[in-house]
PDB file of N, CA and C in Angstrom:
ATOM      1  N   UNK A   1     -41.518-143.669 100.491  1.00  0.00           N
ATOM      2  CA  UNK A   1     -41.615-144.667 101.536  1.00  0.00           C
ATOM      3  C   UNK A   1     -42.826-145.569 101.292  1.00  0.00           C
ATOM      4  N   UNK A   2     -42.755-146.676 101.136  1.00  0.00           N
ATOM      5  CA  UNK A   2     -43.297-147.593 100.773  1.00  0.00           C
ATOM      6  C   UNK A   2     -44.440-147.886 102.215  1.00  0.00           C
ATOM      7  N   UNK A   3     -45.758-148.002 101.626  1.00  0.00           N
ATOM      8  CA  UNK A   3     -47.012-147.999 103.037  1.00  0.00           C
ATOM      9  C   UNK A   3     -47.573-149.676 102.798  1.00  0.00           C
ATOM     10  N   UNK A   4     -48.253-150.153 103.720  1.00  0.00           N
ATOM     11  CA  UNK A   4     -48.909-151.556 103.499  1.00  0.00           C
ATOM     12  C   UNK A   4     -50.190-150.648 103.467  1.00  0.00           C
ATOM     13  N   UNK A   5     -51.259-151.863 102.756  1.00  0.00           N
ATOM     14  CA  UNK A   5     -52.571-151.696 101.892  1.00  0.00           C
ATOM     15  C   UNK A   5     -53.308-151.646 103.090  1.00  0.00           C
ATOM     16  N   UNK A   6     -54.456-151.332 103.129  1.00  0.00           N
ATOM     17  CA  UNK A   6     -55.644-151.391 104.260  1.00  0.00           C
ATOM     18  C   UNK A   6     -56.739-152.068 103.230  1.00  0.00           C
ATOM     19  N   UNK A   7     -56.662-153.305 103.285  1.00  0.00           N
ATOM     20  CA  UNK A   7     -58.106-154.029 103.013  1.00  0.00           C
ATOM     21  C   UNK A   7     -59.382-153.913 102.930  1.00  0.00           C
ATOM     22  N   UNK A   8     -60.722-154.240 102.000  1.00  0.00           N
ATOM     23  CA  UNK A   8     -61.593-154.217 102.814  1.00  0.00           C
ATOM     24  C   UNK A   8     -62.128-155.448 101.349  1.00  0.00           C
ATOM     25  N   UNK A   9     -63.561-155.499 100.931  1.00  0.00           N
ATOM     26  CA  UNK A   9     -63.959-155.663 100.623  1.00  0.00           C
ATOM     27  C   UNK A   9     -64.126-155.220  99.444  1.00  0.00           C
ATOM     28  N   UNK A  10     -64.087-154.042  99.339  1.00  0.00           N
ATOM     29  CA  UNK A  10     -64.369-153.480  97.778  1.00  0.00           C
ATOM     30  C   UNK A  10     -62.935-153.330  96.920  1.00  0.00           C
ATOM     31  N   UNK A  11     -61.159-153.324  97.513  1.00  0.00           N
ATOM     32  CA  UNK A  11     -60.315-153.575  97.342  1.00  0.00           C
ATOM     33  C   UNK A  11     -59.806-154.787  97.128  1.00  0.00           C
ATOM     34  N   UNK A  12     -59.915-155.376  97.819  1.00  0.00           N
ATOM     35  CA  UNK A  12     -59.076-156.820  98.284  1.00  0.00           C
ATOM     36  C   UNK A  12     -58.868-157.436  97.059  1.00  0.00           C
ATOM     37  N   UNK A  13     -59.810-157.989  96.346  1.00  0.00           N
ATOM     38  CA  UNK A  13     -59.862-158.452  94.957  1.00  0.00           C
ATOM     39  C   UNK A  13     -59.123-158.042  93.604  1.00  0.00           C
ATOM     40  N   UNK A  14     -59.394-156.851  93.751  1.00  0.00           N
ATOM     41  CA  UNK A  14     -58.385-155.342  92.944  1.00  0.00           C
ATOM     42  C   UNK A  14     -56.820-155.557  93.206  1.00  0.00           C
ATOM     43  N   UNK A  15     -56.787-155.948  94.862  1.00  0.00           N
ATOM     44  CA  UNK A  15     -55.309-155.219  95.256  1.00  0.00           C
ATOM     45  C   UNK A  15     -54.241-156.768  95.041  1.00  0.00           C
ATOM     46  N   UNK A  16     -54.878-157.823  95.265  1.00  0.00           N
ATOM     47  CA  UNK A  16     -54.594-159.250  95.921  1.00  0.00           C
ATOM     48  C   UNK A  16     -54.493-160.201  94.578  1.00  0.00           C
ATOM     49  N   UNK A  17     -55.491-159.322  93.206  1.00  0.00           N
ATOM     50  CA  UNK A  17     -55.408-160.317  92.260  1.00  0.00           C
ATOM     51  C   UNK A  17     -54.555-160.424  91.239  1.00  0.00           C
ATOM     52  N   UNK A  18     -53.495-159.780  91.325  1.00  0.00           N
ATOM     53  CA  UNK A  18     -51.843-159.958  90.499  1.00  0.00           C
ATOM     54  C   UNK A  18     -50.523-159.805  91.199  1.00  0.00           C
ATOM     55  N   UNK A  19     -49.874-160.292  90.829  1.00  0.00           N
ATOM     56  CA  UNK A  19     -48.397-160.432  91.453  1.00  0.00           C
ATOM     57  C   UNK A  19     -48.750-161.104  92.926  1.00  0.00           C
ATOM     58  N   UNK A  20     -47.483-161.238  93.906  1.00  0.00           N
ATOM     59  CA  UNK A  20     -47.500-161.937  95.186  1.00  0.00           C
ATOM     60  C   UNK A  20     -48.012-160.868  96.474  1.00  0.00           C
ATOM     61  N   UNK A  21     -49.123-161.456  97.550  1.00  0.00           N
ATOM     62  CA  UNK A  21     -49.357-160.199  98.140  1.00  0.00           C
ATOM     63  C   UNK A  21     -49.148-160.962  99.708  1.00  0.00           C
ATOM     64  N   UNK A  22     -48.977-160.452 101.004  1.00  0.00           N
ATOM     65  CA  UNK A  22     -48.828-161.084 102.035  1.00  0.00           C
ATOM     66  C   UNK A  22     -49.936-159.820 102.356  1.00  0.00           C
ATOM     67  N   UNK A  23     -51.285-160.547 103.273  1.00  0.00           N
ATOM     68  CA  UNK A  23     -52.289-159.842 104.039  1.00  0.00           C
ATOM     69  C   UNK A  23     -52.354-160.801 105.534  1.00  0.00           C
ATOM     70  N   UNK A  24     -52.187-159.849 106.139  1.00  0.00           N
ATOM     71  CA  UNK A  24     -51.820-159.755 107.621  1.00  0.00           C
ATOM     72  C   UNK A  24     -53.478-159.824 108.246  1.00  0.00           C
ATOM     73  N   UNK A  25     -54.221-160.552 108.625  1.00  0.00           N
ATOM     74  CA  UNK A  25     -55.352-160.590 109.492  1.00  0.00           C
ATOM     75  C   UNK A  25     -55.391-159.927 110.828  1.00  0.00           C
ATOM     76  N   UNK A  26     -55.581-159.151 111.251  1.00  0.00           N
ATOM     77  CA  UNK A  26     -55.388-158.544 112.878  1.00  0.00           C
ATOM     78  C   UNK A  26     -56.477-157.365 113.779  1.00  0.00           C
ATOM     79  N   UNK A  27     -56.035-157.591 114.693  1.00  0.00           N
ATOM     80  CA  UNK A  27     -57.415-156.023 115.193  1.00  0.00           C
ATOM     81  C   UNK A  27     -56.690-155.641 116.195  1.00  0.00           C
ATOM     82  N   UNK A  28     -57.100-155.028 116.596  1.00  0.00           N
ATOM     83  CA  UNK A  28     -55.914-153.866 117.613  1.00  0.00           C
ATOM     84  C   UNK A  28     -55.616-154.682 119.462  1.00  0.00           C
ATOM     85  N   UNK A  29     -56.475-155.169 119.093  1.00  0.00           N
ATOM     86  CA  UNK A  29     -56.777-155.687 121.126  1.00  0.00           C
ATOM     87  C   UNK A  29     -55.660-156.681 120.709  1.00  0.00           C
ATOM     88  N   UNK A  30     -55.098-157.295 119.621  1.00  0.00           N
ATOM     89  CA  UNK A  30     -54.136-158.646 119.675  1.00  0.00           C
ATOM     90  C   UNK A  30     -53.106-158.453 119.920  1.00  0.00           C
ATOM     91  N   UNK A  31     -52.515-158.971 121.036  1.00  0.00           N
ATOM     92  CA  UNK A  31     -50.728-158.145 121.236  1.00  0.00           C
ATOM     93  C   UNK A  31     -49.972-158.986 120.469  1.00  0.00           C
ATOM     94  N   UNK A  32     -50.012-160.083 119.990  1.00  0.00           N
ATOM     95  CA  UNK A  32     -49.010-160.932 119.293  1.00  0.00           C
ATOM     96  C   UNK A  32     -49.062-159.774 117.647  1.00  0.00           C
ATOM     97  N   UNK A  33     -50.350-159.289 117.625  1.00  0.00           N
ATOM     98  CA  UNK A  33     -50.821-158.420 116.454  1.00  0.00           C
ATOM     99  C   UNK A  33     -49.617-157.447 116.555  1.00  0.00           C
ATOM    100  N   UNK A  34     -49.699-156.397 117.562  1.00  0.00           N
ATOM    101  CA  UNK A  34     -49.427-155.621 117.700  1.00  0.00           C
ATOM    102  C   UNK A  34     -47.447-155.956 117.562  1.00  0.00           C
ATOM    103  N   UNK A  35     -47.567-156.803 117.781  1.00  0.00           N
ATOM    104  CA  UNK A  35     -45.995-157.192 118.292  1.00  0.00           C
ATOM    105  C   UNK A  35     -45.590-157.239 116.616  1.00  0.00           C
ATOM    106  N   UNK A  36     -46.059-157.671 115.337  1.00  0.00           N
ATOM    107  CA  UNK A  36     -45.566-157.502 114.307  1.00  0.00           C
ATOM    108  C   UNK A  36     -45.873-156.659 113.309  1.00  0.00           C
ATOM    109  N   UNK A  37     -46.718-155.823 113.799  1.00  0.00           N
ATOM    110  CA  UNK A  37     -47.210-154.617 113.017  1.00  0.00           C
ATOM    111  C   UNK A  37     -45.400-153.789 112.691  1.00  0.00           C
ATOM    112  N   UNK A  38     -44.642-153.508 113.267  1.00  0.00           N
ATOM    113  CA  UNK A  38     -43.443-152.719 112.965  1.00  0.00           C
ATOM    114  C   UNK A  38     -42.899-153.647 111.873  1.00  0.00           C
ATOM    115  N   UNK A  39     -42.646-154.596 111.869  1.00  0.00           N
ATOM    116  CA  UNK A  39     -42.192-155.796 110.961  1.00  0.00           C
ATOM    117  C   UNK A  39     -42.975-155.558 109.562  1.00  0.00           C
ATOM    118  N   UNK A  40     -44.404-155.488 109.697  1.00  0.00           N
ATOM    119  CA  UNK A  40     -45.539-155.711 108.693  1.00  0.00           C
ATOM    120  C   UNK A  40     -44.746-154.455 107.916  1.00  0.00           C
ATOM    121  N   UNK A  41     -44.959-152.972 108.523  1.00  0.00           N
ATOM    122  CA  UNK A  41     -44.512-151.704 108.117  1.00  0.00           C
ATOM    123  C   UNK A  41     -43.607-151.613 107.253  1.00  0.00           C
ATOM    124  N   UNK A  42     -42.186-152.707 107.561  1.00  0.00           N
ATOM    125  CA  UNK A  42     -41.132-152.748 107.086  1.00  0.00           C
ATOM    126  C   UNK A  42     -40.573-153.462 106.112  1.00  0.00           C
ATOM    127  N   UNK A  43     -41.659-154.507 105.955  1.00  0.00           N
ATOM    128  CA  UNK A  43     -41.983-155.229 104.530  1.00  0.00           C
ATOM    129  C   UNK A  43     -42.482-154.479 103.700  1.00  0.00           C
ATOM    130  N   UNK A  44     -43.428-153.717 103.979  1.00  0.00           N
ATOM    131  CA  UNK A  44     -44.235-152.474 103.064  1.00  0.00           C
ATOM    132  C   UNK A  44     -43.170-151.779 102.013  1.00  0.00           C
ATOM    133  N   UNK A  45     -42.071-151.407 103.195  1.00  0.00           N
ATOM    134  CA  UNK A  45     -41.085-150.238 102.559  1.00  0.00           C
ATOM    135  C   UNK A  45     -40.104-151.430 101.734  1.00  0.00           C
ATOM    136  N   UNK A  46     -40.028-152.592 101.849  1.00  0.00           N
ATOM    137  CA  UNK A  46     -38.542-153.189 101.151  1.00  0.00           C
ATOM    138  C   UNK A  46     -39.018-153.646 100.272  1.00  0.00           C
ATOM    139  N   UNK A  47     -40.515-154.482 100.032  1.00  0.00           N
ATOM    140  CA  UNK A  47     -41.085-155.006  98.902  1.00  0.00           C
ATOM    141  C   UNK A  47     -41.983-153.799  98.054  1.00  0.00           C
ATOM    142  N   UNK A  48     -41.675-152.917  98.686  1.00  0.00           N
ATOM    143  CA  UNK A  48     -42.874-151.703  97.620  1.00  0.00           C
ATOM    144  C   UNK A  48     -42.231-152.001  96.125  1.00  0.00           C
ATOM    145  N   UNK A  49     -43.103-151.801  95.235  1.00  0.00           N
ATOM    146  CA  UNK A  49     -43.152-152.116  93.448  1.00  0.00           C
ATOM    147  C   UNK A  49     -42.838-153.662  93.299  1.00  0.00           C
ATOM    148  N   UNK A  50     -42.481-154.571  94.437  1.00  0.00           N
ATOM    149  CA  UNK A  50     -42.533-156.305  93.991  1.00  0.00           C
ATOM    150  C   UNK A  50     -43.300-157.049  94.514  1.00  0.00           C
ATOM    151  N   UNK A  51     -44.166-156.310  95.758  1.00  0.00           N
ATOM    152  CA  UNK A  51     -45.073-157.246  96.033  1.00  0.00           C
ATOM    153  C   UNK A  51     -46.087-156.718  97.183  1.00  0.00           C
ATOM    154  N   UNK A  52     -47.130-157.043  97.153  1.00  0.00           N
ATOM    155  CA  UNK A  52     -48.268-156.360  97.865  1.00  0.00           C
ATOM    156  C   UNK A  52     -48.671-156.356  99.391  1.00  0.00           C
ATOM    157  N   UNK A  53     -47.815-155.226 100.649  1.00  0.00           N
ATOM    158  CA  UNK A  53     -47.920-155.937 101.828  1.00  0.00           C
ATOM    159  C   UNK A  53     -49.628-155.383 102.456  1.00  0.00           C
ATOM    160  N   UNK A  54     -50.386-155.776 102.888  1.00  0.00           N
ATOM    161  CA  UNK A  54     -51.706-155.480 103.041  1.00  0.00           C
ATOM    162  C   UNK A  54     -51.811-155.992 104.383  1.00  0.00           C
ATOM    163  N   UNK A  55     -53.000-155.043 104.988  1.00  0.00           N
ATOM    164  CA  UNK A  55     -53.393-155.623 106.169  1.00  0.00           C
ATOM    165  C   UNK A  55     -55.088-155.407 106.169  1.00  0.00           C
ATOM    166  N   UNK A  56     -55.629-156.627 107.057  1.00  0.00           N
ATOM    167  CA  UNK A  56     -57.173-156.412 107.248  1.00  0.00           C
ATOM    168  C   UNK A  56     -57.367-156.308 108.801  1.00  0.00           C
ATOM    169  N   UNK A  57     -58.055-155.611 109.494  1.00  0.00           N
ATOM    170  CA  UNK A  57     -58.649-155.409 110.603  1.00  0.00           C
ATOM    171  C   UNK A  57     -60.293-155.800 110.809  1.00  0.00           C
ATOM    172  N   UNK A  58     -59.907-157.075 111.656  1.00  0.00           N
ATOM    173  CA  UNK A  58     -60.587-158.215 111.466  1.00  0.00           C
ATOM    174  C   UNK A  58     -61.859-157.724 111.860  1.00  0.00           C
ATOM    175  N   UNK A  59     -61.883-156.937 112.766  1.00  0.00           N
ATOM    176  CA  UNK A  59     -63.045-156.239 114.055  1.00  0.00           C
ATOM    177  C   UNK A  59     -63.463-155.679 112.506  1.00  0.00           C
ATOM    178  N   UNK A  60     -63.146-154.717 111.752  1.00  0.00           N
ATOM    179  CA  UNK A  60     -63.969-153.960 110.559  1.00  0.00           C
ATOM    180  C   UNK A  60     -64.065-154.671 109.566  1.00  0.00           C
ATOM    181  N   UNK A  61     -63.541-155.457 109.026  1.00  0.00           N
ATOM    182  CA  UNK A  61     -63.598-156.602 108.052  1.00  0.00           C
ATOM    183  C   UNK A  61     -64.039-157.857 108.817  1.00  0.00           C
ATOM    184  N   UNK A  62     -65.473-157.920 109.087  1.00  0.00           N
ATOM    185  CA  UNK A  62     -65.196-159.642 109.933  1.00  0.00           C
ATOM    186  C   UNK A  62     -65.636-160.437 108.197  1.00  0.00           C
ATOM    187  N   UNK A  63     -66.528-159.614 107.026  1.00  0.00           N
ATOM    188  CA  UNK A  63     -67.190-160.612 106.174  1.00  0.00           C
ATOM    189  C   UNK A  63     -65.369-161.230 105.693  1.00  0.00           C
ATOM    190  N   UNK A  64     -64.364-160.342 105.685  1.00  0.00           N
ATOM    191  CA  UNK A  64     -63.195-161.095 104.804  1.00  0.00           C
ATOM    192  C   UNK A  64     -62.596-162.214 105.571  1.00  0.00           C
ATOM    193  N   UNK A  65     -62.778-161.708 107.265  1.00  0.00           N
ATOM    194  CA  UNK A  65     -62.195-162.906 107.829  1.00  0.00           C
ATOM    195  C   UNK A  65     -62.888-164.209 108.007  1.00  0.00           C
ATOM    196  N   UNK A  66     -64.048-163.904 107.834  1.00  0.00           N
ATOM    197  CA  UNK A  66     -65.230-165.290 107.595  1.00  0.00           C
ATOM    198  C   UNK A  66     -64.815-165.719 105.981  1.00  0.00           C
ATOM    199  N   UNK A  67     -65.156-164.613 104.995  1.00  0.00           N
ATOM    200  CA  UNK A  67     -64.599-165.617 103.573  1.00  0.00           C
ATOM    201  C   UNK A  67     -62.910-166.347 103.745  1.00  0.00           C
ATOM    202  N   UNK A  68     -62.246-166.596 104.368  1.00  0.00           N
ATOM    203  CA  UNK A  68     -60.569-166.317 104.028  1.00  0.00           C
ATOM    204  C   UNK A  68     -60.816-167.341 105.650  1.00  0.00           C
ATOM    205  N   UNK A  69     -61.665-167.770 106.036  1.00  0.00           N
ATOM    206  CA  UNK A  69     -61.350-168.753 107.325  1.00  0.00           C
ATOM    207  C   UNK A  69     -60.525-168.732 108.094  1.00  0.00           C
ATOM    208  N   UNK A  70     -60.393-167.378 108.487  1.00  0.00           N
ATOM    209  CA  UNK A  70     -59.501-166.754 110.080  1.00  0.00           C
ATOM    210  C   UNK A  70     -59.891-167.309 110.910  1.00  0.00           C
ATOM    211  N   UNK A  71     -59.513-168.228 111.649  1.00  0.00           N
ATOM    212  CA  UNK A  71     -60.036-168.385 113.009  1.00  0.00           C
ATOM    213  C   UNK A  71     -59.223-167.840 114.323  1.00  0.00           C
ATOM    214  N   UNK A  72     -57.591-167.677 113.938  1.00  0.00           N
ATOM    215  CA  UNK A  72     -57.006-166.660 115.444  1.00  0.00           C
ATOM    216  C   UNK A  72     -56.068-165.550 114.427  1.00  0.00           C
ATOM    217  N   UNK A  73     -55.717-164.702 114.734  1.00  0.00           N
ATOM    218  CA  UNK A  73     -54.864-163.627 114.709  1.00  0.00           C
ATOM    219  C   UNK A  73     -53.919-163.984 115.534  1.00  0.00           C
ATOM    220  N   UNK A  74     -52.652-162.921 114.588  1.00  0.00           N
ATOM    221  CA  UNK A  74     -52.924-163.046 113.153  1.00  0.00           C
ATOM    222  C   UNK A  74     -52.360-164.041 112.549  1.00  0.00           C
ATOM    223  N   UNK A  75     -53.234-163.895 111.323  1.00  0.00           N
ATOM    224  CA  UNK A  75     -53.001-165.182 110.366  1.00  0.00           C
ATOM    225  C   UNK A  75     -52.775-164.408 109.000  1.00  0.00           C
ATOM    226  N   UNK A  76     -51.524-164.596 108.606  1.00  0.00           N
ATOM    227  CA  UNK A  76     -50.632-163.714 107.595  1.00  0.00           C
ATOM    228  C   UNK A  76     -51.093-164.701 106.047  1.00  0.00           C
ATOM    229  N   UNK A  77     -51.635-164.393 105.469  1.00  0.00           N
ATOM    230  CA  UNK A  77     -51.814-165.319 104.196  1.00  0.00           C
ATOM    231  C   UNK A  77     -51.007-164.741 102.835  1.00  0.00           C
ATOM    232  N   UNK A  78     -50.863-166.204 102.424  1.00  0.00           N
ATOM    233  CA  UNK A  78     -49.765-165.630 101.024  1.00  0.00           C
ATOM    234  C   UNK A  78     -50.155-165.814  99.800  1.00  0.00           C
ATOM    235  N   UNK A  79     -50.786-164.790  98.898  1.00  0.00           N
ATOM    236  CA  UNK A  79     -51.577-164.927  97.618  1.00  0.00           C
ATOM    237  C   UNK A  79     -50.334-164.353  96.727  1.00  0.00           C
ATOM    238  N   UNK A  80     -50.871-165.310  95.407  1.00  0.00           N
ATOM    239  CA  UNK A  80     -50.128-165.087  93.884  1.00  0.00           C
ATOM    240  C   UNK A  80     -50.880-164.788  93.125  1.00  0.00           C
ATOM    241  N   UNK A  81     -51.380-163.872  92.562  1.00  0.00           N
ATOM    242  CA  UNK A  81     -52.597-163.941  91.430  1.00  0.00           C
ATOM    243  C   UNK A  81     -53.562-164.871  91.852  1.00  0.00           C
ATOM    244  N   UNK A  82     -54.102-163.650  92.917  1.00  0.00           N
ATOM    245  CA  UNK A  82     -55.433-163.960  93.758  1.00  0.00           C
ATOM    246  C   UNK A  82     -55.665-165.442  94.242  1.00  0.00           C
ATOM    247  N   UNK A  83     -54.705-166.366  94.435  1.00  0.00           N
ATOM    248  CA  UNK A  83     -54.939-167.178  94.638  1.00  0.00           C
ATOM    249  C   UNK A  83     -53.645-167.468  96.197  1.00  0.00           C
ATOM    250  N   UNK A  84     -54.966-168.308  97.061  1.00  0.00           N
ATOM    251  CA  UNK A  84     -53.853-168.379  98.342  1.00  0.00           C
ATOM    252  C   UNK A  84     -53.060-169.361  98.032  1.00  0.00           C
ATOM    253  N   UNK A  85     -51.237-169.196  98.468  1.00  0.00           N
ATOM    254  CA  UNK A  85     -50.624-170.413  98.112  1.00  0.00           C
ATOM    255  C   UNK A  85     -50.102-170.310  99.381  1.00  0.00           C
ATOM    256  N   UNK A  86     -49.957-170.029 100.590  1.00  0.00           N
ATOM    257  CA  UNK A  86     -49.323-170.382 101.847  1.00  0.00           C
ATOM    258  C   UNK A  86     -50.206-169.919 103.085  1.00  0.00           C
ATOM    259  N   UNK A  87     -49.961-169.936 104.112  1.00  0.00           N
ATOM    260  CA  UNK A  87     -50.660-169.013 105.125  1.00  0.00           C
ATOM    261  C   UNK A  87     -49.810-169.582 106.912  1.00  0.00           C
ATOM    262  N   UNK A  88     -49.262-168.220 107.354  1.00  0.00           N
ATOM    263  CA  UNK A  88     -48.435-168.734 108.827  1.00  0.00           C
ATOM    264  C   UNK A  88     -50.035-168.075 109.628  1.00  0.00           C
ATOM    265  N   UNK A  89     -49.916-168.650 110.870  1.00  0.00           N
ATOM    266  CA  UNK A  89     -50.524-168.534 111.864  1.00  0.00           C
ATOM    267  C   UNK A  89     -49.713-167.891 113.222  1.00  0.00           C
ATOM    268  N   UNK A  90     -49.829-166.991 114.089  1.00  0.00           N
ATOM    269  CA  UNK A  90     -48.864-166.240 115.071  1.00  0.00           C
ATOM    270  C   UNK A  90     -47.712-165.361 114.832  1.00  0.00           C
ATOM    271  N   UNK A  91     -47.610-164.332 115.248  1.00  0.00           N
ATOM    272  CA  UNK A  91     -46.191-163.978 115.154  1.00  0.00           C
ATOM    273  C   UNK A  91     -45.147-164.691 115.157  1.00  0.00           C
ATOM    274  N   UNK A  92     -44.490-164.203 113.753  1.00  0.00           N
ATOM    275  CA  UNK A  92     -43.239-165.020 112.847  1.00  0.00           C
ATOM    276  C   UNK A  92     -41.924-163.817 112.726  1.00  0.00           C
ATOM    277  N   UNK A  93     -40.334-164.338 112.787  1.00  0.00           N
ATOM    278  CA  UNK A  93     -39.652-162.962 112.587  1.00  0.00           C
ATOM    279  C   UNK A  93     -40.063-162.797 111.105  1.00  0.00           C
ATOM    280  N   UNK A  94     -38.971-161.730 111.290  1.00  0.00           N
ATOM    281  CA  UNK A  94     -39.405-160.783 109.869  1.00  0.00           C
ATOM    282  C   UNK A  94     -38.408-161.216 108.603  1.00  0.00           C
ATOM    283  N   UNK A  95     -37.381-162.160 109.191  1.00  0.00           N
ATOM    284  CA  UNK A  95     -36.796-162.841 108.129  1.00  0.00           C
ATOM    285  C   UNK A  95     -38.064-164.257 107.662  1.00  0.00           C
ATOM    286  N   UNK A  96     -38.632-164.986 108.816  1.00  0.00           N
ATOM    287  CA  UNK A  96     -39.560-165.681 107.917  1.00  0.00           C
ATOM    288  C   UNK A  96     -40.407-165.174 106.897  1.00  0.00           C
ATOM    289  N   UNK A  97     -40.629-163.740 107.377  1.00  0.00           N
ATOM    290  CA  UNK A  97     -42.361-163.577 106.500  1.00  0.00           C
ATOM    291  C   UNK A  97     -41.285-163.033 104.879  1.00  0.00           C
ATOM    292  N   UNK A  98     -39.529-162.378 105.027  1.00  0.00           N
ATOM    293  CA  UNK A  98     -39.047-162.300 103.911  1.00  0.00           C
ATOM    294  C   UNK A  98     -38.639-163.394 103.297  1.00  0.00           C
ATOM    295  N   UNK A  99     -38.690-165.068 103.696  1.00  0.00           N
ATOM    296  CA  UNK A  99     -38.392-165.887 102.842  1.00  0.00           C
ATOM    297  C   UNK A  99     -39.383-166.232 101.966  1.00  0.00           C
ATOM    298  N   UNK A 100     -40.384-166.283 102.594  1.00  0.00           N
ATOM    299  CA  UNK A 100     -41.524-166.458 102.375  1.00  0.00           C
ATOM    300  C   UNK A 100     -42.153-165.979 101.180  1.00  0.00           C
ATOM    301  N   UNK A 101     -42.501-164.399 101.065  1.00  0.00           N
ATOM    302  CA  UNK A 101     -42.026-163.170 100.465  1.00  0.00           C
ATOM    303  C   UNK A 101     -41.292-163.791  99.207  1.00  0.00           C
ATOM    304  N   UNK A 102     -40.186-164.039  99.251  1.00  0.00           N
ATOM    305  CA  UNK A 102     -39.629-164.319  98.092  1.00  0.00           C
ATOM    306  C   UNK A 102     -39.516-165.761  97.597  1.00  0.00           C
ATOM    307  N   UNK A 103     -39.610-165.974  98.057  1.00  0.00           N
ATOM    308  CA  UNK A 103     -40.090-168.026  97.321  1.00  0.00           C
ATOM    309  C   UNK A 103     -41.142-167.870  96.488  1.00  0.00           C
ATOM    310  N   UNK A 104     -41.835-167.061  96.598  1.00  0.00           N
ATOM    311  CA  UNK A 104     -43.309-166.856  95.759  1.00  0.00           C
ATOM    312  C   UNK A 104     -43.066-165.851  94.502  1.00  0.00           C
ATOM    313  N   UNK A 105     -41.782-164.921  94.269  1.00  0.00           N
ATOM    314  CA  UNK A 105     -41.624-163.558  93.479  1.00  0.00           C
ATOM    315  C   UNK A 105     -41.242-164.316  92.373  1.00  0.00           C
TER     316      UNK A 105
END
């Protein structure tokens, strides 16, 4: 069963800098957060071995959400070989974040 990444700082770079990765910005108090965390989960399990689903928890990571210019949660960003090429803002269905997902593979 395929898990999403837990972020931080000493990873992110490691985890984010090959192939396509979607990292989810969020902290627990956000209900729009909370509202796509099951979604996030379920990308984990369908893209496991094609593409990297990760999440950062903004409250414990604030230096990534200051480098990466979060300003609301969550803010889902879309890297290719460490480099950002998209980024949605708010809860999105889970067919957007899979088109998305694959326009980039």
């Amino acid at each position: 069963m395929g898990k999403y990444i837990d972020l931080t700082p000493e990873n992110f770079k490691q985890v984010t800098g090959s192939g396509v990765s979607l990292v989810d910005f969020w902290a627990p108090w956000c209900g729009p957060c909370r509202m796509i965390a099951p979604v996030i989960e379920e990308l984990a399990e369908e893209f496991e071995g094609k593409a990297n689903i990760c999440k950062v928890n903004t409250d414990e990571q604030q230096d990534l959400a200051v480098e990466y210019g979060i300003r609301s949660i969550p803010t889902i960003i879309f890297m290719k070989d460490g480099e950002i090429v998209d980024q949605m803002v708010g809860a999105s269905s889970k067919q957007a974040f899979v088109d998305k997902i694959n326009s980039f593979l």
